[in-house]
C-alpha atoms as a PDB file:
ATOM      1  CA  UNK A   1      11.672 152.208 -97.383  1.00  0.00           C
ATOM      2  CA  UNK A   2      12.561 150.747-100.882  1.00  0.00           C
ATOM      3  CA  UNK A   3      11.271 153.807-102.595  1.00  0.00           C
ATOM      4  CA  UNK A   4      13.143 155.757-100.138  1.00  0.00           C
ATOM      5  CA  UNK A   5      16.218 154.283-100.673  1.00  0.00           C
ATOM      6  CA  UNK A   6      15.743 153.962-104.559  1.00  0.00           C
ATOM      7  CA  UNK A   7      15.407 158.081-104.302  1.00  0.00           C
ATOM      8  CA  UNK A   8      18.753 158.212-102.157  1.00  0.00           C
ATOM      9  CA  UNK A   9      20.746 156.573-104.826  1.00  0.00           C
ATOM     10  CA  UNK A  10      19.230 158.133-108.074  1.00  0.00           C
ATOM     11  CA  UNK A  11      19.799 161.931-106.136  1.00  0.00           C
ATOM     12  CA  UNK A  12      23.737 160.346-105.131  1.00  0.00           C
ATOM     13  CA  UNK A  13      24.093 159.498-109.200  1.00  0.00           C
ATOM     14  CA  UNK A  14      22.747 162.864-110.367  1.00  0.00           C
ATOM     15  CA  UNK A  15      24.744 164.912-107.838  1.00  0.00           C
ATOM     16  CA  UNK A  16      27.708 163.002-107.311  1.00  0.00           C
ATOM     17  CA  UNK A  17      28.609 161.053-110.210  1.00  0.00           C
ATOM     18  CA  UNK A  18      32.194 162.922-110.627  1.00  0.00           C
ATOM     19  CA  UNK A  19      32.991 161.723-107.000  1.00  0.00           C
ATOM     20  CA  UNK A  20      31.788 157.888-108.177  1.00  0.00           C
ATOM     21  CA  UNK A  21      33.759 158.162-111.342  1.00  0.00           C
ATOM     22  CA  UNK A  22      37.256 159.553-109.865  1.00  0.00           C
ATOM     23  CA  UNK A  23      36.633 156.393-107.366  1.00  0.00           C
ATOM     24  CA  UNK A  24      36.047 154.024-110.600  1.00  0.00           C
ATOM     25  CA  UNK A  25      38.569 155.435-111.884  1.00  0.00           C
ATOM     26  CA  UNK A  26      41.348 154.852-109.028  1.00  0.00           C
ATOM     27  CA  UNK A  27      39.929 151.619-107.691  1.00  0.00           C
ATOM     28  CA  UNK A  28      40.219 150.063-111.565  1.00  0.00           C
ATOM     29  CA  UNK A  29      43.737 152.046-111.971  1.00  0.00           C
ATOM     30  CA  UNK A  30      45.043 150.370-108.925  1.00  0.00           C
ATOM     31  CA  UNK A  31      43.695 147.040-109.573  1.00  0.00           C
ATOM     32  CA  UNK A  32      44.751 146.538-113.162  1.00  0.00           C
ATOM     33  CA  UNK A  33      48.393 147.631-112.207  1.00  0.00           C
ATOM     34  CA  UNK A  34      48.679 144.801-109.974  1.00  0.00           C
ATOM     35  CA  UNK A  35      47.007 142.388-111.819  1.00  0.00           C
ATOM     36  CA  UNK A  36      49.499 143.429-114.555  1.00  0.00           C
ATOM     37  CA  UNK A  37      52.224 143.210-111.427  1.00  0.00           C
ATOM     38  CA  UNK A  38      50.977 139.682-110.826  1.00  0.00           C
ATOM     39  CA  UNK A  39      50.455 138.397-113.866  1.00  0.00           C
ATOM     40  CA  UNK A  40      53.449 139.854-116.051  1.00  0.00           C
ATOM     41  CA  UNK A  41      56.444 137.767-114.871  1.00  0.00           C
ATOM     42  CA  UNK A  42      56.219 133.676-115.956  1.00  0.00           C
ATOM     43  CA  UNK A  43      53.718 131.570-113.477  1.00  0.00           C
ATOM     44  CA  UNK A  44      56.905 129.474-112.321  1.00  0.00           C
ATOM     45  CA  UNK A  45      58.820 132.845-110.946  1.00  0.00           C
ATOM     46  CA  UNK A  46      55.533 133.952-109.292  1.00  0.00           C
ATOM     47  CA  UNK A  47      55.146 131.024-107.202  1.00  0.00           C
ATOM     48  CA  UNK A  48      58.808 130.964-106.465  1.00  0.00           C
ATOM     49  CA  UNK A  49      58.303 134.191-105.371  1.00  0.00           C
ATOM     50  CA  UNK A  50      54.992 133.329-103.200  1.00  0.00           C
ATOM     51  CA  UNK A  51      56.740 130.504-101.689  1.00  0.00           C
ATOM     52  CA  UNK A  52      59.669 132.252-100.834  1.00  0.00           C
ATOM     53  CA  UNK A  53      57.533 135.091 -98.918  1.00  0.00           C
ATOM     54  CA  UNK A  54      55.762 132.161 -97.242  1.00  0.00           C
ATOM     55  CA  UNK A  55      58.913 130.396 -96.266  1.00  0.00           C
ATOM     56  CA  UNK A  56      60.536 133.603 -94.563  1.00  0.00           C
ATOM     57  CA  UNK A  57      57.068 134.401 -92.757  1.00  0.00           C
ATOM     58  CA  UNK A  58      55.738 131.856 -91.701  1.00  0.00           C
ATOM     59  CA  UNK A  59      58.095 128.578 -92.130  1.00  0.00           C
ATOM     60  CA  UNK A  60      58.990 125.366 -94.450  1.00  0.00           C
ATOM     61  CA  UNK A  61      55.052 124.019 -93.941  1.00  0.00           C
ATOM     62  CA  UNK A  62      53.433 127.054 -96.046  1.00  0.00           C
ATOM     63  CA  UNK A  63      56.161 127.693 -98.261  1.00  0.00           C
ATOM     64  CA  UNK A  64      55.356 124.167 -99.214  1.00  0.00           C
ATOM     65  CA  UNK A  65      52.043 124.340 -99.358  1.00  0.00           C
ATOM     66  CA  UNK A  66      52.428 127.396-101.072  1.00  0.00           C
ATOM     67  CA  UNK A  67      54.226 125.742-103.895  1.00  0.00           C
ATOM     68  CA  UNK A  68      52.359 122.810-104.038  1.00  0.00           C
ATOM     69  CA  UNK A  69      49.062 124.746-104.250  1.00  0.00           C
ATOM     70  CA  UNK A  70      49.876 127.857-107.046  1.00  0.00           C
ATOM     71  CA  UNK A  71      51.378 124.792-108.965  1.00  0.00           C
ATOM     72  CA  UNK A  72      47.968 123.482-108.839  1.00  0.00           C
ATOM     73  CA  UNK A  73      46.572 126.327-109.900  1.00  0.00           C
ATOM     74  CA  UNK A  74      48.765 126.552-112.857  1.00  0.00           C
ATOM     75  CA  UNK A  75      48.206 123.693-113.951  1.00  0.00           C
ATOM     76  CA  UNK A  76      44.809 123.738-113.929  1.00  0.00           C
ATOM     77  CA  UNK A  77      45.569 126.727-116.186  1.00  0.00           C
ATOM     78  CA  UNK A  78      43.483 128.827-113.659  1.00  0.00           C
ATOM     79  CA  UNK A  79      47.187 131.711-113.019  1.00  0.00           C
ATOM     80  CA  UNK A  80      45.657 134.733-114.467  1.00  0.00           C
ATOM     81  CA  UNK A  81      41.852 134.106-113.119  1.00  0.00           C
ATOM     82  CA  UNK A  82      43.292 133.569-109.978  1.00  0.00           C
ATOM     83  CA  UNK A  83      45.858 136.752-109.748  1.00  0.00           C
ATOM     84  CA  UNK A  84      42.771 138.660-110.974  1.00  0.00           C
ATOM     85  CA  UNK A  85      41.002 137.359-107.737  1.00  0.00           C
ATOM     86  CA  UNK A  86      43.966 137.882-105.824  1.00  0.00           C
ATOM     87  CA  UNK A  87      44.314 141.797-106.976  1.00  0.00           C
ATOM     88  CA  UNK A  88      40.646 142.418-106.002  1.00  0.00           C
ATOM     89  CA  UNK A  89      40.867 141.261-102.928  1.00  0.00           C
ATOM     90  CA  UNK A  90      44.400 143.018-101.882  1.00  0.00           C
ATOM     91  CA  UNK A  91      43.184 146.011-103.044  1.00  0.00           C
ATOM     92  CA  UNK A  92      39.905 145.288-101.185  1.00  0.00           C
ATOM     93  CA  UNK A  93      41.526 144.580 -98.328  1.00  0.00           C
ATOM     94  CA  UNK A  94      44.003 147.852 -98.337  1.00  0.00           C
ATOM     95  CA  UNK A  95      41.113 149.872 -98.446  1.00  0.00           C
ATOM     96  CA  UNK A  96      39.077 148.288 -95.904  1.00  0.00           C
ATOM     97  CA  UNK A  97      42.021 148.564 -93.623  1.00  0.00           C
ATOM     98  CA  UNK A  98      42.539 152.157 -93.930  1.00  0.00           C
ATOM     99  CA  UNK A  99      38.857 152.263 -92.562  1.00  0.00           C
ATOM    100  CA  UNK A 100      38.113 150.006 -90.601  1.00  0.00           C
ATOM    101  CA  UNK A 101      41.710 151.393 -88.233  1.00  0.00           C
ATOM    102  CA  UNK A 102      41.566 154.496 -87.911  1.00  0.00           C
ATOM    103  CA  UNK A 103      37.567 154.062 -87.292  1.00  0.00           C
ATOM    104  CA  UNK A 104      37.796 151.579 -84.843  1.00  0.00           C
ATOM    105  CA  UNK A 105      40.608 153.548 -82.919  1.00  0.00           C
ATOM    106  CA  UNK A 106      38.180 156.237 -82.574  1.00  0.00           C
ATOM    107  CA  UNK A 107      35.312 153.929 -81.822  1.00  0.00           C
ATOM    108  CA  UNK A 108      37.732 153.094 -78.994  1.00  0.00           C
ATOM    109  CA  UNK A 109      38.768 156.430 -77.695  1.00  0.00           C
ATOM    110  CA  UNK A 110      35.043 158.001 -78.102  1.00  0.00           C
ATOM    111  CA  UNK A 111      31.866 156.192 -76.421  1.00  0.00           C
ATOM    112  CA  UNK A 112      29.708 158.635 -78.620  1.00  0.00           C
ATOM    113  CA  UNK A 113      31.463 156.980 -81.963  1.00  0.00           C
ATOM    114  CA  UNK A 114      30.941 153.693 -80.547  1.00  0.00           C
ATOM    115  CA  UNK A 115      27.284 153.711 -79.903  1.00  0.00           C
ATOM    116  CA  UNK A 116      27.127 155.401 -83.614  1.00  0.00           C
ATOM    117  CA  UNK A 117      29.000 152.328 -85.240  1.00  0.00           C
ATOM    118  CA  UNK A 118      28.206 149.865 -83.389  1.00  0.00           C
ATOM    119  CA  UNK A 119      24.152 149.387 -84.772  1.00  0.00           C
ATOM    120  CA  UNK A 120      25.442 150.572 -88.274  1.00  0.00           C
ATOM    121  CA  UNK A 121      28.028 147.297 -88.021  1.00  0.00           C
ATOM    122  CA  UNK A 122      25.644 144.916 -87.133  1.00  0.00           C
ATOM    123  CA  UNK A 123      23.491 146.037 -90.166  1.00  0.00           C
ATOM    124  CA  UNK A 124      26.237 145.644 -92.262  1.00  0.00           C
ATOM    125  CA  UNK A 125      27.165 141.892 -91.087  1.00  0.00           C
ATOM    126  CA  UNK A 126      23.609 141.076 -91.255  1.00  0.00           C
ATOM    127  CA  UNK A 127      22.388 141.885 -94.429  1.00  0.00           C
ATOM    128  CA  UNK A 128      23.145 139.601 -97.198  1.00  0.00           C
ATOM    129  CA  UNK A 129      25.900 140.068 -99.511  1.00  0.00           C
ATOM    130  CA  UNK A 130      23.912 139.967-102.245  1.00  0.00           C
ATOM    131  CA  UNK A 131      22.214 143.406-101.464  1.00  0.00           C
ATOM    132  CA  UNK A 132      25.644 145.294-101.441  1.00  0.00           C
ATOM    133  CA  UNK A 133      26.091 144.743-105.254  1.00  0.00           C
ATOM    134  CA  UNK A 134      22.779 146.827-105.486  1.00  0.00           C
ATOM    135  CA  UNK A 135      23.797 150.363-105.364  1.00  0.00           C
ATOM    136  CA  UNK A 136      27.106 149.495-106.610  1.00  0.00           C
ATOM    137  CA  UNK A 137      25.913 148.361-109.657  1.00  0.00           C
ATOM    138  CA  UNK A 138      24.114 151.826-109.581  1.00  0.00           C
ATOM    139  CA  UNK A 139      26.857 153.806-108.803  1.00  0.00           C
ATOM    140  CA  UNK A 140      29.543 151.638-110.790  1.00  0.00           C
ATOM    141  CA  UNK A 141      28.166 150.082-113.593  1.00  0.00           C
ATOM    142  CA  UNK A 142      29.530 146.570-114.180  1.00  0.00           C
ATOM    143  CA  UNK A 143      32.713 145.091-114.077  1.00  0.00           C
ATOM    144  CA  UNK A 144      35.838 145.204-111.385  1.00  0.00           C
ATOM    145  CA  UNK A 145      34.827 148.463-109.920  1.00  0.00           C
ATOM    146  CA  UNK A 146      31.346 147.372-107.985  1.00  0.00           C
ATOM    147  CA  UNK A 147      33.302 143.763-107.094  1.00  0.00           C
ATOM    148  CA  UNK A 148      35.683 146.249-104.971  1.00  0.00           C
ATOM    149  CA  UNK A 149      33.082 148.258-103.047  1.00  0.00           C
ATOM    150  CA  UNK A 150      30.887 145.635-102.198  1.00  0.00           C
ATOM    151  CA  UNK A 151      33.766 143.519-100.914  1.00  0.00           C
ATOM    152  CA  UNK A 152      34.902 146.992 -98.804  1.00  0.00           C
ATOM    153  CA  UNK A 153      31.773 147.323 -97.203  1.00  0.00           C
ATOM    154  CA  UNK A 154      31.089 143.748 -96.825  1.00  0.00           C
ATOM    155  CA  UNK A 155      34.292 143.044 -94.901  1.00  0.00           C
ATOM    156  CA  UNK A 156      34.540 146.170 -92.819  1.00  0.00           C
ATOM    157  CA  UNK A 157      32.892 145.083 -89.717  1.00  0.00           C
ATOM    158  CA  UNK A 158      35.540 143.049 -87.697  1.00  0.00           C
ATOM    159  CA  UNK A 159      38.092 145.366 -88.655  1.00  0.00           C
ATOM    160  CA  UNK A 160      35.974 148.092 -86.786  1.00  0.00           C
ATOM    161  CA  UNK A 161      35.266 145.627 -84.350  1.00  0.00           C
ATOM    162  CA  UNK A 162      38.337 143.903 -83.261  1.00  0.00           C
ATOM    163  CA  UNK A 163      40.182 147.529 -83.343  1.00  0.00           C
ATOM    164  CA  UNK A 164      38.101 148.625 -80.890  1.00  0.00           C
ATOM    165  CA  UNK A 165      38.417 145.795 -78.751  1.00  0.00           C
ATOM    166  CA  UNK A 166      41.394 145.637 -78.846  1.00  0.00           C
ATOM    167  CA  UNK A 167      42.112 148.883 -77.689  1.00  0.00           C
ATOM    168  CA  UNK A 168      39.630 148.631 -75.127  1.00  0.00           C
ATOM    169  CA  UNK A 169      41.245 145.900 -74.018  1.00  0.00           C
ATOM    170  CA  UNK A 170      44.876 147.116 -72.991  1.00  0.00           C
ATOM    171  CA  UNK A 171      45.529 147.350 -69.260  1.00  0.00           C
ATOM    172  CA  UNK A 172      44.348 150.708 -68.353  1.00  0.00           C
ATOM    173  CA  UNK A 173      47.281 150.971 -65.862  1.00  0.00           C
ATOM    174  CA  UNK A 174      49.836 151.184 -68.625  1.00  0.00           C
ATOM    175  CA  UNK A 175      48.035 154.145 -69.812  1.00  0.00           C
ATOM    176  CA  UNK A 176      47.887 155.964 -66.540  1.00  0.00           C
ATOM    177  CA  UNK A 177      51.391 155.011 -66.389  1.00  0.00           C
ATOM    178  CA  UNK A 178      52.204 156.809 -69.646  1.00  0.00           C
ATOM    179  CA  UNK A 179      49.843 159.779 -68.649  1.00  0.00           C
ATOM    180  CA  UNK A 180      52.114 159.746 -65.545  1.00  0.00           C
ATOM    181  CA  UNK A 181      55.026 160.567 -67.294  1.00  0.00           C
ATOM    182  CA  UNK A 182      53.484 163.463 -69.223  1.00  0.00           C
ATOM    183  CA  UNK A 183      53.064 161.209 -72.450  1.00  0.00           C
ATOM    184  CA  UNK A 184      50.864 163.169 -74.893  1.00  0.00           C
ATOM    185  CA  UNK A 185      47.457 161.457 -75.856  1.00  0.00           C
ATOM    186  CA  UNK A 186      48.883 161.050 -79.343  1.00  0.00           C
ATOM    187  CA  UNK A 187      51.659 158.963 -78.017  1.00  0.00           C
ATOM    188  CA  UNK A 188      49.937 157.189 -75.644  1.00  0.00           C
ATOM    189  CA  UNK A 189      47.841 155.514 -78.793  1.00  0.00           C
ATOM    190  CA  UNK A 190      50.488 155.047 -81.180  1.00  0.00           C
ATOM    191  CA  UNK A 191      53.235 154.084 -78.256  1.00  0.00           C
ATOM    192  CA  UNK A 192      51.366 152.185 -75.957  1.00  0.00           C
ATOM    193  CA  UNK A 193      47.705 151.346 -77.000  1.00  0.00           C
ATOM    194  CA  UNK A 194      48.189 150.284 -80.784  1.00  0.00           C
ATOM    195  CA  UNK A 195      51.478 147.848 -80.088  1.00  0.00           C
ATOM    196  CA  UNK A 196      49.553 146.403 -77.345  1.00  0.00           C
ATOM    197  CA  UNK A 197      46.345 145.977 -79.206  1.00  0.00           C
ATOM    198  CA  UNK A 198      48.162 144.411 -82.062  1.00  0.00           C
ATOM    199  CA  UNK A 199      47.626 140.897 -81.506  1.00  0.00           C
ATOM    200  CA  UNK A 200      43.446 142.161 -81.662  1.00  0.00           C
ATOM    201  CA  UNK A 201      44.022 144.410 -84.621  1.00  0.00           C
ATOM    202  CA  UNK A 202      46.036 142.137 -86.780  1.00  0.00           C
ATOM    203  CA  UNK A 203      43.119 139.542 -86.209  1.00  0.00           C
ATOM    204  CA  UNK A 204      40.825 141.528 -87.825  1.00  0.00           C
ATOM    205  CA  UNK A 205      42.901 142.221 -90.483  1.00  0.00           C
ATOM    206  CA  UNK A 206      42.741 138.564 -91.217  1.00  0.00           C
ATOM    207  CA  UNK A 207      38.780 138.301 -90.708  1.00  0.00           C
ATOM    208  CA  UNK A 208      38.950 141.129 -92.771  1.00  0.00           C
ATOM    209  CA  UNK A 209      40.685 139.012 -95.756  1.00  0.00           C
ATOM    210  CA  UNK A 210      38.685 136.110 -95.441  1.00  0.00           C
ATOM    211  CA  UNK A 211      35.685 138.319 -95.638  1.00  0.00           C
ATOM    212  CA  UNK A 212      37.186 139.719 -99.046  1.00  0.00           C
ATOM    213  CA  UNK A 213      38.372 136.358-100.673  1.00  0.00           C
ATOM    214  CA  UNK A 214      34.501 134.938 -99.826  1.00  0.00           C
ATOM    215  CA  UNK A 215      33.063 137.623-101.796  1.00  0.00           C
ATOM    216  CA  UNK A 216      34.958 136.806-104.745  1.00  0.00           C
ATOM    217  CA  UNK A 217      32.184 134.600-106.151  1.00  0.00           C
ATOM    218  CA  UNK A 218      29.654 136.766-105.765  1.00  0.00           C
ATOM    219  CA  UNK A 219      31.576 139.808-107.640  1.00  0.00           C
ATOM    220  CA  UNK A 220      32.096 137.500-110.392  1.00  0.00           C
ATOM    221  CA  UNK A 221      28.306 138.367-110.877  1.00  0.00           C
ATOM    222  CA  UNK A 222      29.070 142.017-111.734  1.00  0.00           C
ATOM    223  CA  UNK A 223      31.581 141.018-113.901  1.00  0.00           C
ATOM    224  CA  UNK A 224      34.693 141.380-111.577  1.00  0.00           C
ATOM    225  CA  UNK A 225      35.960 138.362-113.295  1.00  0.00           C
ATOM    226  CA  UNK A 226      38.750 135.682-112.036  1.00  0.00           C
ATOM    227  CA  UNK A 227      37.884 133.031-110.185  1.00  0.00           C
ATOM    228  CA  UNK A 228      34.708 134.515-108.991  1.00  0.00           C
ATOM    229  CA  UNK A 229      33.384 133.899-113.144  1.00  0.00           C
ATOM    230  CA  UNK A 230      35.175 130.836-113.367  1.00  0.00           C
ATOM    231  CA  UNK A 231      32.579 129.281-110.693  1.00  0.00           C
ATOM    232  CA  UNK A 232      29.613 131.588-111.849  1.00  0.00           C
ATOM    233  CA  UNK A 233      29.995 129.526-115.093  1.00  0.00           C
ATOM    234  CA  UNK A 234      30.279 126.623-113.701  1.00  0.00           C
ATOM    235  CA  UNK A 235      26.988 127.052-111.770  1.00  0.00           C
ATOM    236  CA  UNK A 236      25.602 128.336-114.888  1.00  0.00           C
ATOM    237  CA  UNK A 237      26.932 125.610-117.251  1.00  0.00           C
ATOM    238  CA  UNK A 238      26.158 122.834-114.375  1.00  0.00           C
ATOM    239  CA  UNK A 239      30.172 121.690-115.211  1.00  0.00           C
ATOM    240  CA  UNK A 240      30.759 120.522-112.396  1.00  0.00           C
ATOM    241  CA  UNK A 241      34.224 120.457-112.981  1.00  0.00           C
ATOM    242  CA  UNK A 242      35.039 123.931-113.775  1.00  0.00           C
ATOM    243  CA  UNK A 243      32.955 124.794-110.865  1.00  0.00           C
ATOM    244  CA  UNK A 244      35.326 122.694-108.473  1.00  0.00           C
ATOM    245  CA  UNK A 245      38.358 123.595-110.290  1.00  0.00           C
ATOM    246  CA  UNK A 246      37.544 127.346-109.739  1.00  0.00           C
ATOM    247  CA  UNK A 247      36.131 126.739-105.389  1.00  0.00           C
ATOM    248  CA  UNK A 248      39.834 124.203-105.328  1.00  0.00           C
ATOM    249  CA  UNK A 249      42.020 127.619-106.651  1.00  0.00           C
ATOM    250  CA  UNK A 250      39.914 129.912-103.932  1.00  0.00           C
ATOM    251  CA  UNK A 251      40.477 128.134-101.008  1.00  0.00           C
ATOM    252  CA  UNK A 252      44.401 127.689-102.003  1.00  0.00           C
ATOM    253  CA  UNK A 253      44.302 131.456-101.881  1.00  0.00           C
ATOM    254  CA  UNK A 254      42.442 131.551 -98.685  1.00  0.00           C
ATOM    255  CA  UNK A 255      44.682 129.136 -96.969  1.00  0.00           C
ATOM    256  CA  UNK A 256      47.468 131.104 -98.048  1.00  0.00           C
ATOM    257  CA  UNK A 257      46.733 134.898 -97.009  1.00  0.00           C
ATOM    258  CA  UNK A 258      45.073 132.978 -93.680  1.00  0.00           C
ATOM    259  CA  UNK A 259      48.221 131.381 -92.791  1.00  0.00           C
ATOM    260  CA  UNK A 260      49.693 134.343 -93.974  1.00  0.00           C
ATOM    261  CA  UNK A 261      48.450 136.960 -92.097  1.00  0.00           C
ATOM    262  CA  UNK A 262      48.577 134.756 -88.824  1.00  0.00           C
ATOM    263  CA  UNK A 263      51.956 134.618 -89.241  1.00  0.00           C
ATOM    264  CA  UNK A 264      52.324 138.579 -89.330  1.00  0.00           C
ATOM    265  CA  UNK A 265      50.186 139.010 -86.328  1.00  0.00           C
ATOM    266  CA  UNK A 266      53.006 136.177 -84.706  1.00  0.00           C
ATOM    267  CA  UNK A 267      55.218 138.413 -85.016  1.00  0.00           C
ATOM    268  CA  UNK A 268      54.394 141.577 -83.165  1.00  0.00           C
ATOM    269  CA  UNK A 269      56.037 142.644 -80.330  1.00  0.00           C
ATOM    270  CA  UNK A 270      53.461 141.388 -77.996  1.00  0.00           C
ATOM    271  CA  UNK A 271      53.008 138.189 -79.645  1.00  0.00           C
ATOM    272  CA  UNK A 272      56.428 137.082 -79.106  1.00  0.00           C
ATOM    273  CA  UNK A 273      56.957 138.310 -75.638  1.00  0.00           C
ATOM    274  CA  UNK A 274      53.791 135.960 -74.500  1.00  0.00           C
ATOM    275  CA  UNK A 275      55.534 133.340 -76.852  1.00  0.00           C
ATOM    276  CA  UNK A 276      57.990 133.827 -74.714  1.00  0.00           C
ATOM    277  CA  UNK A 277      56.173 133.957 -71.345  1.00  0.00           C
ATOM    278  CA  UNK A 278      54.734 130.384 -72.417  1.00  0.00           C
ATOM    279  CA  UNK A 279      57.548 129.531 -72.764  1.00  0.00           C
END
């Protein structure tokens, strides 16, 4: 199987390698911008700015929190490892998104698709992270590139999954409803089915993000850099210090877009109305 496999990816790099490249080449495009984005203004009107968004979202506690814990990172003069980090992983995350969606949607809609994805999934949440930087090193060389496809693939699976349950989960008498009426399949999905499954889908979007901020560390060993190297050395150097330093900044980041993203999925339609119901 290991020979097999090793066959697979020197055949992919000999046939393929303009389709890898263009990828390298978008995927480090995108991320430098907003790293550049990020880290361009001052630190202080950054964190205003992330404590602002926080406040409006989600409320007073995070925006707080949100202050209090970039200020921490600044000051342990961690910014630009840690906007680095937080680049990968949004752009991580975007891309995962777009296909973990539309692929659990038709994982949903199509038993065939299901029973395809579903085995493939569970390889993918089983093997160890570790093995992922394999053929991206391959395909990728070193550096931010391989950091962002190994986090993709590592942190597809509950977006798949969650999609589809969610989905599968909406009342099938509202869509017999809306096929009473003469509602097209299309709209039925995007009118019906997606708002209701919201609450499921948005979920997984924040699995999804955790996923992507936990494999920071390990793409610091291709050299994706930010906090991810600040911790590899650390290990390396056995300072403990900059080791705790480094893990302190990640999980400020990972309380943040947690707390963050819960806060979006608060807010859909369906979300509020049961709010309201509890109410």
């Amino acid at each position: 199987m290991g020979d097999w496999f090793d066959g697979l990816v020197s055949w992919l790099t000999d046939h393929v390698e303009w389709l890898f490249d263009a990828i390298g080449a978008a995927v480090e495009g995108t991320v430098d911008g907003l790293t550049g984005l990020l880290t361009g203004p001052p630190a202080l009107v950054m964190i205003a700015v992330f404590a602002l968004v926080a406040l409006v979202l989600s409320g007073w506690r995070l925006g707080l929190f949100t202050l209090a814990g970039f200020a921490l990172i600044e000051s342990m003069e961690l910014w630009e490892p840690a906007m680095d980090s937080l680049a990968l992983v949004l752009v991580a995350a975007l891309v995962a998104v777009a296909i973990s969606i539309p692929l659990g949607i038709a994982a949903a809609r199509n038993d065939m698709v299901s029973r395809v994805v579903r085995p493939v999934l569970d390889l993918m949440q089983t093997m160890p992270a570790f093995v992922y930087l394999i053929p991206a090193i391959f395909f990728f060389s070193i550096g931010v590139v391989p950091g962002v496809v190994a986090t993709v693939i590592f942190a597809l699976p509950p977006g798949v999954r969650l999609t589809e349950l969610g989905i599968r989960g909406v009342d099938a008498e509202m869509v017999e409803a809306g096929e009473a009426f003469g509602t097209p399949p299309g709209r039925i999905l995007t009118r019906i089915q997606i708002p209701l499954a919201m609450p499921s889908i948005m979920a997984g979007i924040n699995q999804l993000i955790m996923l992507s901020l936990s494999m920071v560390v390990i793409a610091g060993m291709v050299g994706a850099g930010g906090l991810g190297n600040e911790v590899l050395e650390g290990i390396q150097r056995v300072n403990i210090a900059q080791g705790f330093e480094g893990g302190l900044a990640v999980v400020v980041l990972a309380i943040f877009l947690d707390r963050l993203t819960s806060a979006l999925g608060d807010r859909t339609a369906v979300a509020r109305a049961t709010a309201q119901m509890a109410r």
